[in-house]
N, C-alpha and C. Protein backbone atom coordinates (compact mmCIF):
# COMPACT_ATOMS: atom_id res chain seq x y z
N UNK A 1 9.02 1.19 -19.69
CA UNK A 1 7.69 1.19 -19.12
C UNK A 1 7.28 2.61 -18.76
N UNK A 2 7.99 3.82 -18.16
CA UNK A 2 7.99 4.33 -17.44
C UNK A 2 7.61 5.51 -19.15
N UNK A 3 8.08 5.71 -20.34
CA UNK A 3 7.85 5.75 -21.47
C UNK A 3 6.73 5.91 -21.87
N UNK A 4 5.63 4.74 -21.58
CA UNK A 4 4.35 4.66 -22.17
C UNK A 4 3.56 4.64 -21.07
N UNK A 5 3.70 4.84 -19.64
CA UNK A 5 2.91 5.95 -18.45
C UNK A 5 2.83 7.31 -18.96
N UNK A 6 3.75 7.76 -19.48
CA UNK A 6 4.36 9.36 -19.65
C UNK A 6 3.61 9.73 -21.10
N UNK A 7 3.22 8.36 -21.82
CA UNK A 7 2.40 8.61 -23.10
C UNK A 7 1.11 8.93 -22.81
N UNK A 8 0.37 7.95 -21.98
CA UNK A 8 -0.88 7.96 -21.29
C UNK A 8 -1.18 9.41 -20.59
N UNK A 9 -0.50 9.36 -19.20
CA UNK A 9 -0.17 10.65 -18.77
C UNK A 9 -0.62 11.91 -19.74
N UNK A 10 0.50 12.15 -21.01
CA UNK A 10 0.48 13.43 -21.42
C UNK A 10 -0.89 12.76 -22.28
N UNK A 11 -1.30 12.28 -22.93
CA UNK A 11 -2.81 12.01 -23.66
C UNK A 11 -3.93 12.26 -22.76
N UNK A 12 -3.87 11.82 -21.58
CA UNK A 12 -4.66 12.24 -20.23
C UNK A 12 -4.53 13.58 -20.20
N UNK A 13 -3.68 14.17 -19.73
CA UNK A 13 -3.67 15.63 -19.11
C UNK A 13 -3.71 16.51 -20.30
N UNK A 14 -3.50 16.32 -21.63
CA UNK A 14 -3.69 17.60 -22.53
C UNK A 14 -5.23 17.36 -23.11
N UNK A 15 -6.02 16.03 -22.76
CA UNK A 15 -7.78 16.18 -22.95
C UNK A 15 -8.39 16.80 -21.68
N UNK A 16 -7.74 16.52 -20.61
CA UNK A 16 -8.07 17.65 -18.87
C UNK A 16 -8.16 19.39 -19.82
N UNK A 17 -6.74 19.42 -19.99
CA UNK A 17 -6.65 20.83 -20.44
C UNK A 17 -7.73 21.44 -21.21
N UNK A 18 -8.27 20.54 -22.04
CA UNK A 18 -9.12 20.54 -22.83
C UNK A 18 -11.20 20.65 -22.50
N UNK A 19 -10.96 19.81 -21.40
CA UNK A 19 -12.25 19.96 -20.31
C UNK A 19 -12.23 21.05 -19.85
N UNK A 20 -11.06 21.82 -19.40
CA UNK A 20 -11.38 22.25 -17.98
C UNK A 20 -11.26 24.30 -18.68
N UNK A 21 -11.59 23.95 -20.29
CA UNK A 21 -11.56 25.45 -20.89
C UNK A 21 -13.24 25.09 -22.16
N UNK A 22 -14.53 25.96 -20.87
CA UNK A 22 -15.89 25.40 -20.91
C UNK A 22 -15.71 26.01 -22.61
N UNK A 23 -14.91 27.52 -22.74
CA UNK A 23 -15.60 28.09 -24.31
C UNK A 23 -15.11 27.04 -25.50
N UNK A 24 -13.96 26.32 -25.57
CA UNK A 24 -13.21 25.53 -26.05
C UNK A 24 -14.27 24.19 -26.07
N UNK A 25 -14.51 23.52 -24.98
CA UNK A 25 -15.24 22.10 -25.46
C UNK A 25 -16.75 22.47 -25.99
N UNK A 26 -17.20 23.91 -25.71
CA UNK A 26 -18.95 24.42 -25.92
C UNK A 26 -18.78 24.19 -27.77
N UNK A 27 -17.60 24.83 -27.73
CA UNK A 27 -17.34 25.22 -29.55
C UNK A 27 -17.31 23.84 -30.40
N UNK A 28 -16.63 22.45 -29.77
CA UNK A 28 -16.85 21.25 -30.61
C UNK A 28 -17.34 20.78 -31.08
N UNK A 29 -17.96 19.97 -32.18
CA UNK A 29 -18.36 19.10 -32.86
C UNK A 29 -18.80 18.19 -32.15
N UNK A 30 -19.42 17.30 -32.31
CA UNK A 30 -20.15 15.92 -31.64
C UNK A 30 -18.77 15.17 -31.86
N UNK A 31 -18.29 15.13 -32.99
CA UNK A 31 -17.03 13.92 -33.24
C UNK A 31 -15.88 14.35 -32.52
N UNK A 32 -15.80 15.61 -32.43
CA UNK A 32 -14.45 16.39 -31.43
C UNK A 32 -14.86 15.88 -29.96
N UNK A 33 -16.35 15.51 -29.40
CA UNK A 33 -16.21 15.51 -28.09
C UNK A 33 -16.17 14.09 -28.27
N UNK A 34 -16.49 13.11 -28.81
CA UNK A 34 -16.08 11.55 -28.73
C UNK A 34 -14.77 11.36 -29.06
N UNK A 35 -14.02 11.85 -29.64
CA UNK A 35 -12.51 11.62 -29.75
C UNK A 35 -11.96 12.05 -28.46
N UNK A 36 -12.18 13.15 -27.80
CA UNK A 36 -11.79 13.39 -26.63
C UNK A 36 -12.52 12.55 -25.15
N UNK A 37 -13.65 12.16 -25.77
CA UNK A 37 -13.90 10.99 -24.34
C UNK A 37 -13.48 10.20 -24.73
N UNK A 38 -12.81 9.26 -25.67
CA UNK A 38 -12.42 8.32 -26.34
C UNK A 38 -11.16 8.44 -25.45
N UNK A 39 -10.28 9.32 -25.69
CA UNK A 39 -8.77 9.62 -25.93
C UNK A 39 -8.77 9.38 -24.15
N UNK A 40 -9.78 10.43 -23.83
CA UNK A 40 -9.36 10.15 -21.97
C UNK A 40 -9.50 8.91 -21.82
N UNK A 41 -10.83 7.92 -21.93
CA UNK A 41 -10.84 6.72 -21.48
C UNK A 41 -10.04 5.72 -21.72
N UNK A 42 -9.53 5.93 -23.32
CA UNK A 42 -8.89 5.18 -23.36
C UNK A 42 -7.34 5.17 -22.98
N UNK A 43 -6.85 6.30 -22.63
CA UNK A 43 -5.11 6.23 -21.47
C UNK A 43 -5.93 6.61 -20.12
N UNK A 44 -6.87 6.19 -19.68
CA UNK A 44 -7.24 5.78 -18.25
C UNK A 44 -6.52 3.81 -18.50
N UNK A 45 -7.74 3.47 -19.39
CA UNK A 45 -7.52 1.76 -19.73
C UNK A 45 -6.01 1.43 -19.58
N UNK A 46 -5.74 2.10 -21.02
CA UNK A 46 -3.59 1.61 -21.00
C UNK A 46 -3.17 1.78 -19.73
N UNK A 47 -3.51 2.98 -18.69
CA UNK A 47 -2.30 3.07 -17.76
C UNK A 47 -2.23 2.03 -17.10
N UNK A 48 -4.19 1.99 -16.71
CA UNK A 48 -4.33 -0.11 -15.80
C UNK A 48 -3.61 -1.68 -16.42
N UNK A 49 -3.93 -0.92 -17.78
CA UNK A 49 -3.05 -2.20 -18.36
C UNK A 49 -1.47 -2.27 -18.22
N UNK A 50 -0.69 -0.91 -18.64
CA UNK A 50 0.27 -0.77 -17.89
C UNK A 50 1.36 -0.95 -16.56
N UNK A 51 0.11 -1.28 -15.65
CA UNK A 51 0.73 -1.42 -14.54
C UNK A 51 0.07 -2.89 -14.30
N UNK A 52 -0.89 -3.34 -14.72
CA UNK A 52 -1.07 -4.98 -14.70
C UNK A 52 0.16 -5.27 -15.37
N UNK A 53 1.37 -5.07 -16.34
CA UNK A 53 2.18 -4.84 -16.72
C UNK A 53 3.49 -5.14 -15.87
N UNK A 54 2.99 -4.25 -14.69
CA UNK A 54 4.34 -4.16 -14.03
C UNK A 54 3.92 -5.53 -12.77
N UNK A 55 2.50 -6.02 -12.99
CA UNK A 55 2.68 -7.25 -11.96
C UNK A 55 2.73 -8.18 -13.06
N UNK A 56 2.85 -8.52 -14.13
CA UNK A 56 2.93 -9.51 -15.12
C UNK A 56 5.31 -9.63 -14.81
N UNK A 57 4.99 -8.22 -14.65
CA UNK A 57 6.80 -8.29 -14.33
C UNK A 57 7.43 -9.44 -13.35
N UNK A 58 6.49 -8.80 -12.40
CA UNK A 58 6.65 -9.70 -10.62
C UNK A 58 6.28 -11.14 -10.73
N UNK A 59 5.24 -10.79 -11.54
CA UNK A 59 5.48 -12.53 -11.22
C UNK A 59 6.56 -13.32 -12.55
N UNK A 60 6.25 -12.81 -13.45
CA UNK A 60 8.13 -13.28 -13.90
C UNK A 60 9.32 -13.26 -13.26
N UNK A 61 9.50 -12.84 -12.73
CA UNK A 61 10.78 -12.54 -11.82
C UNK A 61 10.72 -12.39 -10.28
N UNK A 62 10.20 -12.36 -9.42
CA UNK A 62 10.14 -12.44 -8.19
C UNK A 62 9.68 -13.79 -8.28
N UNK A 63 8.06 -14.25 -8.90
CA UNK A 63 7.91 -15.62 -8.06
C UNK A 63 8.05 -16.36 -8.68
N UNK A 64 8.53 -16.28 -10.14
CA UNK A 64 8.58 -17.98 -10.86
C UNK A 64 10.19 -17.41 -10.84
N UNK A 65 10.78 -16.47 -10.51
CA UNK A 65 12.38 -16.39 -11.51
C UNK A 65 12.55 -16.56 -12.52
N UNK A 66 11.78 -16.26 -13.68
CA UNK A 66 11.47 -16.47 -15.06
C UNK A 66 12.35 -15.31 -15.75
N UNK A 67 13.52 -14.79 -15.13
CA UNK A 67 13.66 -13.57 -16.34
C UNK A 67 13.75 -13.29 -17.58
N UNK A 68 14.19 -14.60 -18.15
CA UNK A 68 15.07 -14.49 -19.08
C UNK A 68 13.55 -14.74 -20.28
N UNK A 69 12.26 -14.78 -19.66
CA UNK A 69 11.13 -14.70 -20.18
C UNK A 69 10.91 -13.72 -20.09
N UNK A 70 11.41 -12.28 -18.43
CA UNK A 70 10.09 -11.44 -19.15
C UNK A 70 11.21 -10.48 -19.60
N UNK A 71 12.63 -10.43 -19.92
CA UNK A 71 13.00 -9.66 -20.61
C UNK A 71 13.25 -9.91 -22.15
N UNK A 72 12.51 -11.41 -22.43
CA UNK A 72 12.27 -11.16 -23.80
C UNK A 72 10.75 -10.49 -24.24
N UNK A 73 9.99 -10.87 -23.53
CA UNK A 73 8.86 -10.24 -23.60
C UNK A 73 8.33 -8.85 -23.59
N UNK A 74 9.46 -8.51 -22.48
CA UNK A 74 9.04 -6.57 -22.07
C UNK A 74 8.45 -5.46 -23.00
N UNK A 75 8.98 -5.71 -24.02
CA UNK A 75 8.84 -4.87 -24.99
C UNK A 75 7.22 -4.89 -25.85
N UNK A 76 7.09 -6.39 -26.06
CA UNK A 76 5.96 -6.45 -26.24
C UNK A 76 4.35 -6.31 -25.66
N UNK A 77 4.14 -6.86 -23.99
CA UNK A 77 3.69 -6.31 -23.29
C UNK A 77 3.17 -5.07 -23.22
N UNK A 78 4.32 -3.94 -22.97
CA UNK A 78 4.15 -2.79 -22.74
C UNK A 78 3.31 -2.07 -23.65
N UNK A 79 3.48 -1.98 -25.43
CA UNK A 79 3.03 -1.67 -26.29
C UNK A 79 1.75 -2.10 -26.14
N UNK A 80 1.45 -3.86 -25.89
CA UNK A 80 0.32 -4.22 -25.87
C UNK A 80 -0.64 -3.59 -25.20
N UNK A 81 -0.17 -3.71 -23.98
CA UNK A 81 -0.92 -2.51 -23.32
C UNK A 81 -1.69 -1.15 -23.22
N UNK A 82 -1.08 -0.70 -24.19
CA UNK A 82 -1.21 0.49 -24.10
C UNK A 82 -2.21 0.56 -25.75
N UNK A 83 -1.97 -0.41 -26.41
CA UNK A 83 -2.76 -0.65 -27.78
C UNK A 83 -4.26 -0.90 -27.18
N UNK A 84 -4.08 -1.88 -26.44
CA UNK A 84 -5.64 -2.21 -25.92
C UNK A 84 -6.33 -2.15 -25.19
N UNK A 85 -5.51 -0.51 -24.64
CA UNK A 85 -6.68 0.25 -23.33
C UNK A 85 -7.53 1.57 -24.79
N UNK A 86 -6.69 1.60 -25.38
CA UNK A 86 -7.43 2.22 -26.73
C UNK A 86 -8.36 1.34 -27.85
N UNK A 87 -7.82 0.19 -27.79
CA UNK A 87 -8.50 -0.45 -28.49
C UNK A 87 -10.48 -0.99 -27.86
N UNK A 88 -9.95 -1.18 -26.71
CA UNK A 88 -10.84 -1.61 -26.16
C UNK A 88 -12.29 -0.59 -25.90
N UNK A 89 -11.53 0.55 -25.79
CA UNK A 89 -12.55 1.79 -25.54
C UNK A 89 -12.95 2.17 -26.43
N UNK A 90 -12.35 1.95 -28.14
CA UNK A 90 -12.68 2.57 -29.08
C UNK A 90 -14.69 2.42 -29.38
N UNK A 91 -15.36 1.88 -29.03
CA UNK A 91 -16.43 1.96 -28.63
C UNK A 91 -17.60 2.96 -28.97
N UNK A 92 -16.93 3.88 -27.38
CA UNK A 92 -16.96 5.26 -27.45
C UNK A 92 -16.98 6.01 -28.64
N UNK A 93 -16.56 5.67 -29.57
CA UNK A 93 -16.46 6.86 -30.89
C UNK A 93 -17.98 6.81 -31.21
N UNK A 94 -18.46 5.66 -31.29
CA UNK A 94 -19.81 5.12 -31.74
C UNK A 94 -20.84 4.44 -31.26
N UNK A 95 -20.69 4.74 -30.71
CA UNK A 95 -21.89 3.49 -29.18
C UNK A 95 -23.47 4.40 -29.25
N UNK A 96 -23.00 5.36 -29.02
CA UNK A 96 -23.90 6.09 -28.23
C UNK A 96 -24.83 7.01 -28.95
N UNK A 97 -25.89 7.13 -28.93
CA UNK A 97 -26.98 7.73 -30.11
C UNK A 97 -26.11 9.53 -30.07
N UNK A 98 -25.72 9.99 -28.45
CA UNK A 98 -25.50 11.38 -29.42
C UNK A 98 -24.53 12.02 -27.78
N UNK A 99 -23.57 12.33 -28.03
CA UNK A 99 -22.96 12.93 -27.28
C UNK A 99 -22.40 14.61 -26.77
N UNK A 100 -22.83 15.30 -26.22
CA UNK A 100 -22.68 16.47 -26.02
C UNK A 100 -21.59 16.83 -24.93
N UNK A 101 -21.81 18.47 -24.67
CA UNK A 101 -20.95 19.21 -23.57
C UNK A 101 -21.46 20.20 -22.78
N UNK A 102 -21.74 19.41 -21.89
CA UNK A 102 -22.42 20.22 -20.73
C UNK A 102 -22.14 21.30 -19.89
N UNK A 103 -21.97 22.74 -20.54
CA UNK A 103 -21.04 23.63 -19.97
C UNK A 103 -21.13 24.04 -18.35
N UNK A 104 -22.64 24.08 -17.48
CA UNK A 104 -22.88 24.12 -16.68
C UNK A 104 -21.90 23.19 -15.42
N UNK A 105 -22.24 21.62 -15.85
CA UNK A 105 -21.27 20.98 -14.88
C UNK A 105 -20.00 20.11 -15.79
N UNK A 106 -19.31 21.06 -16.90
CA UNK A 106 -18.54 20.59 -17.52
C UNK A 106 -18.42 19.28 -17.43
N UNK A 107 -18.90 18.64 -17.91
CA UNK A 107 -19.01 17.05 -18.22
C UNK A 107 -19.44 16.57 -19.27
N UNK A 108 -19.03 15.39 -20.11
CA UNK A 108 -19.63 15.10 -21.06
C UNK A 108 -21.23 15.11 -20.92
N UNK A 109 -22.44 14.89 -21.41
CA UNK A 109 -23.19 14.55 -21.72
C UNK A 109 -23.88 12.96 -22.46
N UNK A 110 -23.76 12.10 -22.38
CA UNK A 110 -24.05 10.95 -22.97
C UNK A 110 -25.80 10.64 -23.20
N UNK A 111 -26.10 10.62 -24.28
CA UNK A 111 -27.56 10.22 -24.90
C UNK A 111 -27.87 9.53 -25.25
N UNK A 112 -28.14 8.30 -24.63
CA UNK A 112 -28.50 7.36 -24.85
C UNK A 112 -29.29 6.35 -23.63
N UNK A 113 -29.89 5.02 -24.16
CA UNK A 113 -30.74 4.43 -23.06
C UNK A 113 -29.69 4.16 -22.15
N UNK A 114 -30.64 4.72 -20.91
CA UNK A 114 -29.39 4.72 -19.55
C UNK A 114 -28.96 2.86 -19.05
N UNK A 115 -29.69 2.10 -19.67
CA UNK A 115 -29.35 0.60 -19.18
C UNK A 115 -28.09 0.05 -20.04
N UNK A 116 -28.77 0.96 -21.68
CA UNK A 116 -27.58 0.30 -22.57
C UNK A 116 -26.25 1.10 -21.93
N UNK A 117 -26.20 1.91 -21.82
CA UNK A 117 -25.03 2.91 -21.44
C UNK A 117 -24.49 2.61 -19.88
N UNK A 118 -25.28 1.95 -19.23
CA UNK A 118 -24.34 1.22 -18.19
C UNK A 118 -23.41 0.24 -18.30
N UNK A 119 -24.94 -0.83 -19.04
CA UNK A 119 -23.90 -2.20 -19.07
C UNK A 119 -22.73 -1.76 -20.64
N UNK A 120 -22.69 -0.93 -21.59
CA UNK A 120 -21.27 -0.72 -22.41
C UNK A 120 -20.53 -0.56 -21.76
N UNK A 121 -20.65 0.72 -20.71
CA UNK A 121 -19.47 1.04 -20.09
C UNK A 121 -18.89 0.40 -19.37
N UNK A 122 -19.73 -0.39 -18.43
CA UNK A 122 -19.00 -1.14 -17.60
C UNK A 122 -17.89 -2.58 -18.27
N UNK A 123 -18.77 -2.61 -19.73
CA UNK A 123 -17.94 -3.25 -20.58
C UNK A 123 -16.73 -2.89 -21.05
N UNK A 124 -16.42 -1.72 -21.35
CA UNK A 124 -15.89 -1.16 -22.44
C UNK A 124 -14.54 -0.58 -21.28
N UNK A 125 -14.96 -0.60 -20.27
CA UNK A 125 -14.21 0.16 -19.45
C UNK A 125 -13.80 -0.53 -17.70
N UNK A 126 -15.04 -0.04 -16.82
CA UNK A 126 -14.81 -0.67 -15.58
C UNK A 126 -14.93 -2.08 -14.82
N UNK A 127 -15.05 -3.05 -16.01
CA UNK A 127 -14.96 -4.64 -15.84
C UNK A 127 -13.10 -4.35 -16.39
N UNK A 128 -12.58 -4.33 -17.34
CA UNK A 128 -10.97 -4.02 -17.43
C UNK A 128 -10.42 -3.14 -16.36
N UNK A 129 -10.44 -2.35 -15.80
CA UNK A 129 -10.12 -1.57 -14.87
C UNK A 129 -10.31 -2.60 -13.19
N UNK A 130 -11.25 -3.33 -13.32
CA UNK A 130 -11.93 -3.92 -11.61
C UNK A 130 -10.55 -5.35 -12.17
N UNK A 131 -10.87 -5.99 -13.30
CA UNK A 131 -9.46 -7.31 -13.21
C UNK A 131 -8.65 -6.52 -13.00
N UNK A 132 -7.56 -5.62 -13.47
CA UNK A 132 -6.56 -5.08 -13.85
C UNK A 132 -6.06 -4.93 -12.26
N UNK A 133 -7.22 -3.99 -11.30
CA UNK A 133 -7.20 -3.71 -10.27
C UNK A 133 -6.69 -5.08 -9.10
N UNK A 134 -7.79 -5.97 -9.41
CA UNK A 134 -7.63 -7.57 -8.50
C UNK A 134 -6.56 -7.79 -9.31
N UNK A 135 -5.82 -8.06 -10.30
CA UNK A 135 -4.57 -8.93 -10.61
C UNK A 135 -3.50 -8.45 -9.69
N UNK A 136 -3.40 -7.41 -9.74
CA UNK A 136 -2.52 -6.26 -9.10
C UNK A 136 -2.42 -6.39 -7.11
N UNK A 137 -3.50 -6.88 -7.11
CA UNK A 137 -3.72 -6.70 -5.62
C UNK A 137 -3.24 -8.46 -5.03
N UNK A 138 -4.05 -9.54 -6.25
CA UNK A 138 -3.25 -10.93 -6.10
C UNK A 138 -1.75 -10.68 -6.29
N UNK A 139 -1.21 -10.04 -6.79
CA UNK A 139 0.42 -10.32 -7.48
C UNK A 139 1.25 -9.39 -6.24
N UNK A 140 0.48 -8.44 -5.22
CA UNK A 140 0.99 -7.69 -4.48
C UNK A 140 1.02 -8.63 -3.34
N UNK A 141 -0.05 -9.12 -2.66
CA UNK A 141 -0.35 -10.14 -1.84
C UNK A 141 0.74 -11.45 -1.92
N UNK A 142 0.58 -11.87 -3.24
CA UNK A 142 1.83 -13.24 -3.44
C UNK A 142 3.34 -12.83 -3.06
N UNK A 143 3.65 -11.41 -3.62
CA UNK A 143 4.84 -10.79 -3.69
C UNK A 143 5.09 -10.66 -2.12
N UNK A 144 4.47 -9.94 -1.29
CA UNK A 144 4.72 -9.32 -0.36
C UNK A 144 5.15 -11.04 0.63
N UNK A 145 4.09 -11.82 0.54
CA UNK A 145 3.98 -13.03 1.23
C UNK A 145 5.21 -13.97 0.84
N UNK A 146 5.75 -13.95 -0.66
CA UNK A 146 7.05 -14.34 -1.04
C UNK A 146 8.42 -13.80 0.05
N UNK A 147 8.29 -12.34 0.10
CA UNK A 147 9.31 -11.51 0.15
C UNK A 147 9.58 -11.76 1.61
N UNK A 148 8.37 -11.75 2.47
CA UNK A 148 8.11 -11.32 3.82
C UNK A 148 9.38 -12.79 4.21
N UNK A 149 9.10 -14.10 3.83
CA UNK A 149 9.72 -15.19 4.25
C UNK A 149 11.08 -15.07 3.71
N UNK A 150 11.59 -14.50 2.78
CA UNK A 150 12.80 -14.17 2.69
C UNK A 150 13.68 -13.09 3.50
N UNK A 151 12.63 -12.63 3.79
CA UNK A 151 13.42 -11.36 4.65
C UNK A 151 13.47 -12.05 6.15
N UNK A 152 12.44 -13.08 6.50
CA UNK A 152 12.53 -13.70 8.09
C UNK A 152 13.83 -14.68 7.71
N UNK A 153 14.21 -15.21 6.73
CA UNK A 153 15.10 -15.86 6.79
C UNK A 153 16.44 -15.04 6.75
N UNK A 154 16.56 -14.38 6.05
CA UNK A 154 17.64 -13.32 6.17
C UNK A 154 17.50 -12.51 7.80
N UNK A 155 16.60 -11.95 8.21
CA UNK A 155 16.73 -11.45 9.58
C UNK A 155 17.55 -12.11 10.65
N UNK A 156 17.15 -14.00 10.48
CA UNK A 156 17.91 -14.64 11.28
C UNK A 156 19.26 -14.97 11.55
N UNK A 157 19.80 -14.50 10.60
CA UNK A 157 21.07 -14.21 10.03
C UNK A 157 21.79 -12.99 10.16
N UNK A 158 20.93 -11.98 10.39
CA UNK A 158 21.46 -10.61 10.65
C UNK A 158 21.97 -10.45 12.06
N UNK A 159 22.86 -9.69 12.19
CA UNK A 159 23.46 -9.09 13.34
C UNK A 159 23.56 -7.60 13.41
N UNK A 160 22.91 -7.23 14.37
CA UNK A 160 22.68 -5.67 14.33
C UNK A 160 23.95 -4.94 16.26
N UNK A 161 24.35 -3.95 15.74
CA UNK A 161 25.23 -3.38 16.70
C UNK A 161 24.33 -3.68 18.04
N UNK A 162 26.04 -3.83 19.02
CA UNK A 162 25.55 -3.92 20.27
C UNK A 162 24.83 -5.47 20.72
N UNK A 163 25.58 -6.15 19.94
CA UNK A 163 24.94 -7.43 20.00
C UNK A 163 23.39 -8.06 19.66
N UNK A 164 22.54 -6.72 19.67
CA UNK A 164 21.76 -7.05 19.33
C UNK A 164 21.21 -7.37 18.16
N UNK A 165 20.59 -8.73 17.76
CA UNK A 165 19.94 -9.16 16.63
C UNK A 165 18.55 -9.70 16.63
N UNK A 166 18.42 -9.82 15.46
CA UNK A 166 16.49 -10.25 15.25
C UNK A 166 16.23 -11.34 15.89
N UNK A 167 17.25 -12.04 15.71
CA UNK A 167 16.86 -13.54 16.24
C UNK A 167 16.71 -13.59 17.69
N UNK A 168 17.20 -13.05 18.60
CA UNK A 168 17.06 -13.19 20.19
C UNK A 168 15.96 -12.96 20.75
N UNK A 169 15.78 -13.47 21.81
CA UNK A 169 14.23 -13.45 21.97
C UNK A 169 14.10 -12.29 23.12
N UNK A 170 12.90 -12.23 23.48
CA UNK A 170 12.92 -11.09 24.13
C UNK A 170 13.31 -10.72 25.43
N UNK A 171 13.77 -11.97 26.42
CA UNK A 171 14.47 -11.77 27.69
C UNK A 171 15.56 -11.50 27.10
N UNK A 172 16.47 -12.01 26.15
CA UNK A 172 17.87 -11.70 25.80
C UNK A 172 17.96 -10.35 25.50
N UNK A 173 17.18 -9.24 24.34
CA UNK A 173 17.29 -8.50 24.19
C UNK A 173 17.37 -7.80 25.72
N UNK A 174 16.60 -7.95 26.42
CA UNK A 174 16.23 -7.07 27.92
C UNK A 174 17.64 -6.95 28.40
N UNK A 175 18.41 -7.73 28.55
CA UNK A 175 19.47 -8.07 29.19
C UNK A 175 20.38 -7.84 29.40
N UNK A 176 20.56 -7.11 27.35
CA UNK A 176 21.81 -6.36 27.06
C UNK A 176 21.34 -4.99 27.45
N UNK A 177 20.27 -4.51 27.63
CA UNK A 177 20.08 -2.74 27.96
C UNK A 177 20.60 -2.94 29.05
């Protein structure tokens, strides 16, 4: 997993490199700057899918105990992932009547009707990113709420130095100071 973060990652940070040198993106082509908004958006997408990834994990294995599902699966997942934060964005190459580079506030430029160019993007991009986000936050919530009752059951069981343990209530603790 940790593999195809580090793919995303370096696809991310060598199109940064690429932004953040104005004579370099001024000099591109229209198709050089859609491959490179392409390329960023789309290992923004994979990494969310990626780590929806790592709660597709949790709940295989923390709350159903399913392992022996998601370590046949792992492999596939991961790839998937990372196929269809590119796939999904591919879009971008062609959506848009005309794309430029705005050397002033280094930023892309996008030309096109500003309604169509909301609702794509929000298609193409921050509707996958907002689930990806809530799955992640349900599977953290279930996890934590799983875990929390395992650990109160184990606490009750624990014995910590000096007699003192979780389970005693709070005149007892007083008692032993």
């Amino acid at each position: 997993m940790t593999a195809w973060i580090a793919v995303c990652d370096t696809i991310y940070s060598t199109c940064q490199l690429c932004v953040f040198n104005n004579d370099f993106m001024s000099s591109r082509s229209e198709m050089n700057l859609r491959v490179i908004h392409w390329l960023m958006s789309g290992s923004i997408l994979s990494f969310a899918f990626l780590a929806a990834c790592v709660g597709i994990q949790l709940v295989l294995t923390v709350l159903s105990k399913n392992t022996a599902i998601a370590r046949r699966i792992q492999p596939w997942y991961e790839a998937t992932g990372l196929l269809l934060g590119f796939l999904i964005t591919h879009p971008f190459l062609y959506l848009y009547e005309k794309v430029q580079w705005a050397p002033k506030s280094q930023a892309f430029h996008i030309i096109s009707d500003h309604t169509y160019y909301r609702a794509t993007s929000w298609l193409t991009m921050w509707a996958w990113l907002t689930m990806c986000c809530t799955f992640l936050l349900v599977v953290g919530i279930l996890v934590f709420y799983k875990m929390f009752f395992a650990f109160a059951d184990y606490a009750k069981l624990a014995v910590f130095p000096e007699g003192n343990d979780l389970s005693d209530s709070p005149t007892q603790a007083r008692e032993v100071r």
